[in-house]
PDB file of N, CA and C in Angstrom:
ATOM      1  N   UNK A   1     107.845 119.402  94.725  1.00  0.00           N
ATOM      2  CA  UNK A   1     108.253 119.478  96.107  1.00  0.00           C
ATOM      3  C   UNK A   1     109.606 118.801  96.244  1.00  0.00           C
ATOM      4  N   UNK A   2     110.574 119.371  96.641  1.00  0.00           N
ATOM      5  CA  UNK A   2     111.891 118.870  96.795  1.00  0.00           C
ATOM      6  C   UNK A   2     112.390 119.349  98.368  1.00  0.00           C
ATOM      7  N   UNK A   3     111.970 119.393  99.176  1.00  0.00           N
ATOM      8  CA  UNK A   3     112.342 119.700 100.153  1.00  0.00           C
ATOM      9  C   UNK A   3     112.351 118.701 101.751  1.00  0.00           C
ATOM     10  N   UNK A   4     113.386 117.457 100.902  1.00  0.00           N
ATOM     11  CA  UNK A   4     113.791 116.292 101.438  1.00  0.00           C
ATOM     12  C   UNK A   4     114.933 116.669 101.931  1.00  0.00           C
ATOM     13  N   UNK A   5     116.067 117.192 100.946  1.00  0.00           N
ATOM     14  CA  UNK A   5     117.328 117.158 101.176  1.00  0.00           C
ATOM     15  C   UNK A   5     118.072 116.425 100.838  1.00  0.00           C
ATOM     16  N   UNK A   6     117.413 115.668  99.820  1.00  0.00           N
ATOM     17  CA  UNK A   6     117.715 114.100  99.460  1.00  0.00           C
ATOM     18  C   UNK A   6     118.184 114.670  97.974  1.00  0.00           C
ATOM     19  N   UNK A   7     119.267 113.826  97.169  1.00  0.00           N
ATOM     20  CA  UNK A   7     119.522 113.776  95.851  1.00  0.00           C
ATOM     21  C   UNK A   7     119.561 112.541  95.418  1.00  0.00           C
ATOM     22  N   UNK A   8     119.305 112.252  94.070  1.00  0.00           N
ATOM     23  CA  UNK A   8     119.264 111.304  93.196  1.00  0.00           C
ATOM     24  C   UNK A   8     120.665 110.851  92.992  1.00  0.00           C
ATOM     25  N   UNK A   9     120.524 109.391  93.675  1.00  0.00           N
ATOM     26  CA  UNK A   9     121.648 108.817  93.176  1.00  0.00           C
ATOM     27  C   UNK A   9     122.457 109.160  92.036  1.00  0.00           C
ATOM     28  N   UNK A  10     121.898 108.903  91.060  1.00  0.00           N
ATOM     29  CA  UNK A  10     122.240 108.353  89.575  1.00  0.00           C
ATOM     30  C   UNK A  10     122.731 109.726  89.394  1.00  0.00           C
ATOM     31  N   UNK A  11     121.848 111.063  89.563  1.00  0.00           N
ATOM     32  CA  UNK A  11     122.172 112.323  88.518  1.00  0.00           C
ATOM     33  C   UNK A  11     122.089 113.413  89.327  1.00  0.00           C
ATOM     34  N   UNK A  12     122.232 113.039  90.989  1.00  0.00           N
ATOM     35  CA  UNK A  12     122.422 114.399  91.990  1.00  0.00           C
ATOM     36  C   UNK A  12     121.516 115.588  92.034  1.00  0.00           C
ATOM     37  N   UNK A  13     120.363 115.084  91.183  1.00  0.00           N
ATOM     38  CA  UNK A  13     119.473 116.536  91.669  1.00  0.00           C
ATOM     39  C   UNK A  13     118.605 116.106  92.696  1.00  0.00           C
ATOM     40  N   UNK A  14     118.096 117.327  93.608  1.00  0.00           N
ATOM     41  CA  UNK A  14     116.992 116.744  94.618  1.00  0.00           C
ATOM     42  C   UNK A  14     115.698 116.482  94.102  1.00  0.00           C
ATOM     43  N   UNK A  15     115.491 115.502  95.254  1.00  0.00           N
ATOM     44  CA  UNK A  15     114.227 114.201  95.005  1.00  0.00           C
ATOM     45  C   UNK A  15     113.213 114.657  95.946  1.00  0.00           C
ATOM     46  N   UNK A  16     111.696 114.667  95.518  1.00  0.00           N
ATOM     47  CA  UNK A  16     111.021 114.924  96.190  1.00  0.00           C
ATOM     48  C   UNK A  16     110.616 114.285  97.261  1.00  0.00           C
ATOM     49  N   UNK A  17     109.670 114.113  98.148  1.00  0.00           N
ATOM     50  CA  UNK A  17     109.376 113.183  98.496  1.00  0.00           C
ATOM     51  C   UNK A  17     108.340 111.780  98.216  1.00  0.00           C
ATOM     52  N   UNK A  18     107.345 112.255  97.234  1.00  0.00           N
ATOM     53  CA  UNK A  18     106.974 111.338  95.747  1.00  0.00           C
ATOM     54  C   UNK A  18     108.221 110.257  95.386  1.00  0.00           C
ATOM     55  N   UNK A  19     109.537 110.875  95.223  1.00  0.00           N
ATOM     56  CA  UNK A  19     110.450 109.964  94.359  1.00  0.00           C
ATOM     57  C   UNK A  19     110.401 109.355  95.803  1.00  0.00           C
ATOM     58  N   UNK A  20     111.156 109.620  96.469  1.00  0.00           N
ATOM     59  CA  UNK A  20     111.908 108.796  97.715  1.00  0.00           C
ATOM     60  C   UNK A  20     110.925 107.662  97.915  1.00  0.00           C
ATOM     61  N   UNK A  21     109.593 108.175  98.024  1.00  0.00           N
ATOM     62  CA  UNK A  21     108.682 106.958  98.777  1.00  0.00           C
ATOM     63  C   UNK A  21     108.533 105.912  96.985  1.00  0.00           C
ATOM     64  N   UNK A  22     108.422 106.622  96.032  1.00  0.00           N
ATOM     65  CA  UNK A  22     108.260 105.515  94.759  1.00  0.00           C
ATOM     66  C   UNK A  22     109.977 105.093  94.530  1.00  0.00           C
ATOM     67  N   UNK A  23     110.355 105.279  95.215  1.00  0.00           N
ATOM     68  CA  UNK A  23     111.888 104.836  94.855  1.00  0.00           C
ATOM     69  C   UNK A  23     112.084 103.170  96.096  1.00  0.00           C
ATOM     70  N   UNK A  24     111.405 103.445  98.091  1.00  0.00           N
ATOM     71  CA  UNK A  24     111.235 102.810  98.266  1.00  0.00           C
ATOM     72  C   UNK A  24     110.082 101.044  97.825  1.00  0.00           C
ATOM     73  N   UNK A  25     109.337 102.473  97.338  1.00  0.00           N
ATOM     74  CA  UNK A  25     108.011 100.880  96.998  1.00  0.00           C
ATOM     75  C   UNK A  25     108.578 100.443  95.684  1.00  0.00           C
ATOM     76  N   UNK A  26     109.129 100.806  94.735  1.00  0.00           N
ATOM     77  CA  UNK A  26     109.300  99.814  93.202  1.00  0.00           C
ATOM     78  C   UNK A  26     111.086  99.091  94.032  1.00  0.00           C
ATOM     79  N   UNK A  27     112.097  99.735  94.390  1.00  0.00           N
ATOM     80  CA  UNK A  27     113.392  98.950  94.703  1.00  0.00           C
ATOM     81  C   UNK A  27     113.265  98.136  96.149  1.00  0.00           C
ATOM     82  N   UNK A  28     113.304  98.848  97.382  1.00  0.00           N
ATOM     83  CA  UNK A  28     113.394  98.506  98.263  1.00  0.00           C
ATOM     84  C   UNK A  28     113.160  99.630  99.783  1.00  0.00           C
ATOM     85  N   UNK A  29     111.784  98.901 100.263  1.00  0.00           N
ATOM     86  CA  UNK A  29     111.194  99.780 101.440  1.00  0.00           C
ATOM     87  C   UNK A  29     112.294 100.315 102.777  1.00  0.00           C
ATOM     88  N   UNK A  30     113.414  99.526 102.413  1.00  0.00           N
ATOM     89  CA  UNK A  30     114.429  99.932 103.570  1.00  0.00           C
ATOM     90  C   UNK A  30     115.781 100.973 103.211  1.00  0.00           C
ATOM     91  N   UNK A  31     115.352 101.389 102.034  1.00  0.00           N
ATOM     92  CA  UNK A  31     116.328 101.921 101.244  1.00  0.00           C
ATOM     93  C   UNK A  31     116.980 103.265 101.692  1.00  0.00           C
ATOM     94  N   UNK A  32     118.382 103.827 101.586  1.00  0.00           N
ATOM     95  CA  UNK A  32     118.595 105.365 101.908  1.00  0.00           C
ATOM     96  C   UNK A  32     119.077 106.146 100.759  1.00  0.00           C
ATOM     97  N   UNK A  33     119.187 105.188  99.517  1.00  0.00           N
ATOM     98  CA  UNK A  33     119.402 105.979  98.747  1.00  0.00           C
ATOM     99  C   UNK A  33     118.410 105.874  97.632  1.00  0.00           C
ATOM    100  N   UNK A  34     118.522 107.056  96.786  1.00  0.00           N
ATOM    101  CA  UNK A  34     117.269 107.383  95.923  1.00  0.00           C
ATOM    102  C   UNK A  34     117.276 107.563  94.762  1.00  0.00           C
ATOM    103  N   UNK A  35     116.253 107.939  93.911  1.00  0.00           N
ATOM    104  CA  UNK A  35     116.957 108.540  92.446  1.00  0.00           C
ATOM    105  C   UNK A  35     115.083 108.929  92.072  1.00  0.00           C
ATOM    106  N   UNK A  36     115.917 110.030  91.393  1.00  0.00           N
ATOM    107  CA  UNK A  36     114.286 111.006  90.794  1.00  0.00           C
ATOM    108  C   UNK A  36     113.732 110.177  89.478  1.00  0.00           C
ATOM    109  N   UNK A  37     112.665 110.714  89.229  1.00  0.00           N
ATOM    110  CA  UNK A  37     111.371 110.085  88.540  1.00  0.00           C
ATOM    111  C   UNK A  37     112.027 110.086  86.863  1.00  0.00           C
ATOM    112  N   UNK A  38     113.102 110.993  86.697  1.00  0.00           N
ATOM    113  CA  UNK A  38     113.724 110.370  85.264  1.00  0.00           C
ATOM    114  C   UNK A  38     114.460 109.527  84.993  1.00  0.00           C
ATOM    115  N   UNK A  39     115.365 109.102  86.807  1.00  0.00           N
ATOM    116  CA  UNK A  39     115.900 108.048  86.771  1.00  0.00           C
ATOM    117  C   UNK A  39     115.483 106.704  86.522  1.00  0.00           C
ATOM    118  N   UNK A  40     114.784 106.834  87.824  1.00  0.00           N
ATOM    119  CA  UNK A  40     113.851 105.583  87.840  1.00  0.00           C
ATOM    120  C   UNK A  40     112.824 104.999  86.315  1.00  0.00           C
ATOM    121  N   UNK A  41     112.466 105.830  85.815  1.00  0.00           N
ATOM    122  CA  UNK A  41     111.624 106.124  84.366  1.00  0.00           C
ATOM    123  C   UNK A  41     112.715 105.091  83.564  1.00  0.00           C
ATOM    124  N   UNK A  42     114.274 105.453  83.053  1.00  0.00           N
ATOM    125  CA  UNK A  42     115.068 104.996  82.454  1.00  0.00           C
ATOM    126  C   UNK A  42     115.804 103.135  82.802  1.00  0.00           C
ATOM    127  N   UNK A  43     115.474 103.391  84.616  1.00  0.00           N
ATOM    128  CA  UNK A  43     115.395 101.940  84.965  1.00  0.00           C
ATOM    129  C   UNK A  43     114.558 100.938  84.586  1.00  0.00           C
ATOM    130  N   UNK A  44     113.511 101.984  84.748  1.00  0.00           N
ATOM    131  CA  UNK A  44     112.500 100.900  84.603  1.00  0.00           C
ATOM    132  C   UNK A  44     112.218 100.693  83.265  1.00  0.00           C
ATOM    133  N   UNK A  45     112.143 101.120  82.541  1.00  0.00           N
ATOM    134  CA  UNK A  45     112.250 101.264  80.449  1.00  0.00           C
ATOM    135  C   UNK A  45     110.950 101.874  81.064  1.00  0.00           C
ATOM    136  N   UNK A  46     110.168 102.443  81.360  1.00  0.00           N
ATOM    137  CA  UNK A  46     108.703 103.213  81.227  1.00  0.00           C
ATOM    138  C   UNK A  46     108.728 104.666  81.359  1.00  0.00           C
ATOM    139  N   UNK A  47     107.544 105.270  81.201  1.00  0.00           N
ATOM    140  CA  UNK A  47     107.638 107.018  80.949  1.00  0.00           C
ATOM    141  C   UNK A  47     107.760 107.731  82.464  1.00  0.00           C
ATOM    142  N   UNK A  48     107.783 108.806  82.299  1.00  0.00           N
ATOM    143  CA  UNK A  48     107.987 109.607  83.395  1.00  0.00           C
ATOM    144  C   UNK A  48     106.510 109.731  83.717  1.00  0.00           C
ATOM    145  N   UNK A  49     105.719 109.729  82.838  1.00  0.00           N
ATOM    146  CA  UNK A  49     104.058 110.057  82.757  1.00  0.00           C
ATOM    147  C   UNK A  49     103.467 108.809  83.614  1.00  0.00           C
ATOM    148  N   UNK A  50     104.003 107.252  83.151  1.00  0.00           N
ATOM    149  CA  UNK A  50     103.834 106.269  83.860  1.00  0.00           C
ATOM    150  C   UNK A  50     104.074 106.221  85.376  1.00  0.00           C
ATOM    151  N   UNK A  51     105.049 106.382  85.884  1.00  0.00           N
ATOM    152  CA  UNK A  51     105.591 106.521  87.027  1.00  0.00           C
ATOM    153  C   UNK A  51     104.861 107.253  87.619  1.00  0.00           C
ATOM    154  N   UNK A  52     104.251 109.151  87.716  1.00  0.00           N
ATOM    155  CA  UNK A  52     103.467 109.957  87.787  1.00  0.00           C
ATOM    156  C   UNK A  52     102.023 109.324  88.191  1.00  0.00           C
ATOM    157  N   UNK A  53     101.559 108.415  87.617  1.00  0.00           N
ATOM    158  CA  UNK A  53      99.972 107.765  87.446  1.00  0.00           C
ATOM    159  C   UNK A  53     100.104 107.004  88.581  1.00  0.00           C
ATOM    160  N   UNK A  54     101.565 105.797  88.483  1.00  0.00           N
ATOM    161  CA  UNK A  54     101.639 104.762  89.466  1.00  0.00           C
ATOM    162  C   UNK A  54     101.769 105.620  91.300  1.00  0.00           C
ATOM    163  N   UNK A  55     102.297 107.350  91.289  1.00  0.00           N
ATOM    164  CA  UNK A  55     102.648 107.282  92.679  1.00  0.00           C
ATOM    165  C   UNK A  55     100.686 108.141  92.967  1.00  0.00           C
ATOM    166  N   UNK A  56     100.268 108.513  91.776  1.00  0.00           N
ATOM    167  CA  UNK A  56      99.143 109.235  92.065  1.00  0.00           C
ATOM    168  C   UNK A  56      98.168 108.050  92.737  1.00  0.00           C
ATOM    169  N   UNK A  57      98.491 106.556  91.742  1.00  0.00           N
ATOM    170  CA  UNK A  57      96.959 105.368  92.206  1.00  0.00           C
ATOM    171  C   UNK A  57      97.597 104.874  93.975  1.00  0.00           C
ATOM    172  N   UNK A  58      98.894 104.962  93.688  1.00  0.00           N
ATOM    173  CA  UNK A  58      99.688 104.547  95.202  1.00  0.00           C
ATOM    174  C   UNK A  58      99.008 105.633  96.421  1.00  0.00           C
ATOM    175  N   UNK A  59      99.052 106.987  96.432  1.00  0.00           N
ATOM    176  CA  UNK A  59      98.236 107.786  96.841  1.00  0.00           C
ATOM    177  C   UNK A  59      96.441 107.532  97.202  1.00  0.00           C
ATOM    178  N   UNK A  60      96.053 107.040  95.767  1.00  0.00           N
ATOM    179  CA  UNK A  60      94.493 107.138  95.909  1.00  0.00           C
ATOM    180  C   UNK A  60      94.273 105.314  96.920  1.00  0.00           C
ATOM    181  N   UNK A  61      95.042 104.817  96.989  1.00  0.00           N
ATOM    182  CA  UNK A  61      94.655 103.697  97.578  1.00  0.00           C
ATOM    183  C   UNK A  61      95.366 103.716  99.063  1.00  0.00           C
ATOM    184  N   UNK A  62      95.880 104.449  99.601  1.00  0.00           N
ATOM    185  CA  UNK A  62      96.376 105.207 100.997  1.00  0.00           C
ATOM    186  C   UNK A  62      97.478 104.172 101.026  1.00  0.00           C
ATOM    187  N   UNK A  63      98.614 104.037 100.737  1.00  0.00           N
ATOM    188  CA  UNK A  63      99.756 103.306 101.216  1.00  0.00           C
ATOM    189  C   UNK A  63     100.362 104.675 101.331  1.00  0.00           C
ATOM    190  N   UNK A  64     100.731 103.896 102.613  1.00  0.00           N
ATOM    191  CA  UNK A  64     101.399 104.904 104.152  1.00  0.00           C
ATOM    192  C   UNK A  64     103.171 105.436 103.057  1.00  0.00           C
ATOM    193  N   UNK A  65     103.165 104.689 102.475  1.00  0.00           N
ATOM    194  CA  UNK A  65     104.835 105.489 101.889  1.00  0.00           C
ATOM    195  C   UNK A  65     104.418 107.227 101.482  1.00  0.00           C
ATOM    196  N   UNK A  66     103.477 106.849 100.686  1.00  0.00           N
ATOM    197  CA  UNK A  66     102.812 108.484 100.148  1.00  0.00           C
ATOM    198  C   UNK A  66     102.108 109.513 100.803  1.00  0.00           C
ATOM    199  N   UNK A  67     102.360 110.063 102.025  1.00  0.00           N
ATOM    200  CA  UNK A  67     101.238 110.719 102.983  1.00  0.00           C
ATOM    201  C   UNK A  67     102.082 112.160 102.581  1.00  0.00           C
TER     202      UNK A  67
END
């Protein structure tokens, strides 16, 4: 789903809304700028698969960033 309108800082492709809200909860909840799940993956030294799990348990435990 990419139909934010939003692009990734770092590498300009559009960000879903998954990234945007895991981009606010791991950097900063007040944030306007963003970066997609390979970015963030490379920030963080962890997998893209990791990241994936963390916005799915963020989901299963209802924090309002992920609706």
């Amino acid at each position: 789903m990419t139909d934010s309108g939003c692009t990734c800082l770092a590498c300009h492709t559009a960000v879903s809304k998954d990234e945007i809200a895991l981009t606010k909860k791991l950097i900063n909840r007040g944030t306007t700028k963003y970066y997609c799940i390979s970015c963030l993956a490379k920030a963080f030294e962890v997998t893209e698969q990791d990241l994936q799990k963390k916005i799915q348990y963020y989901k299963e435990i209802g924090c309002t960033l992920f609706t």
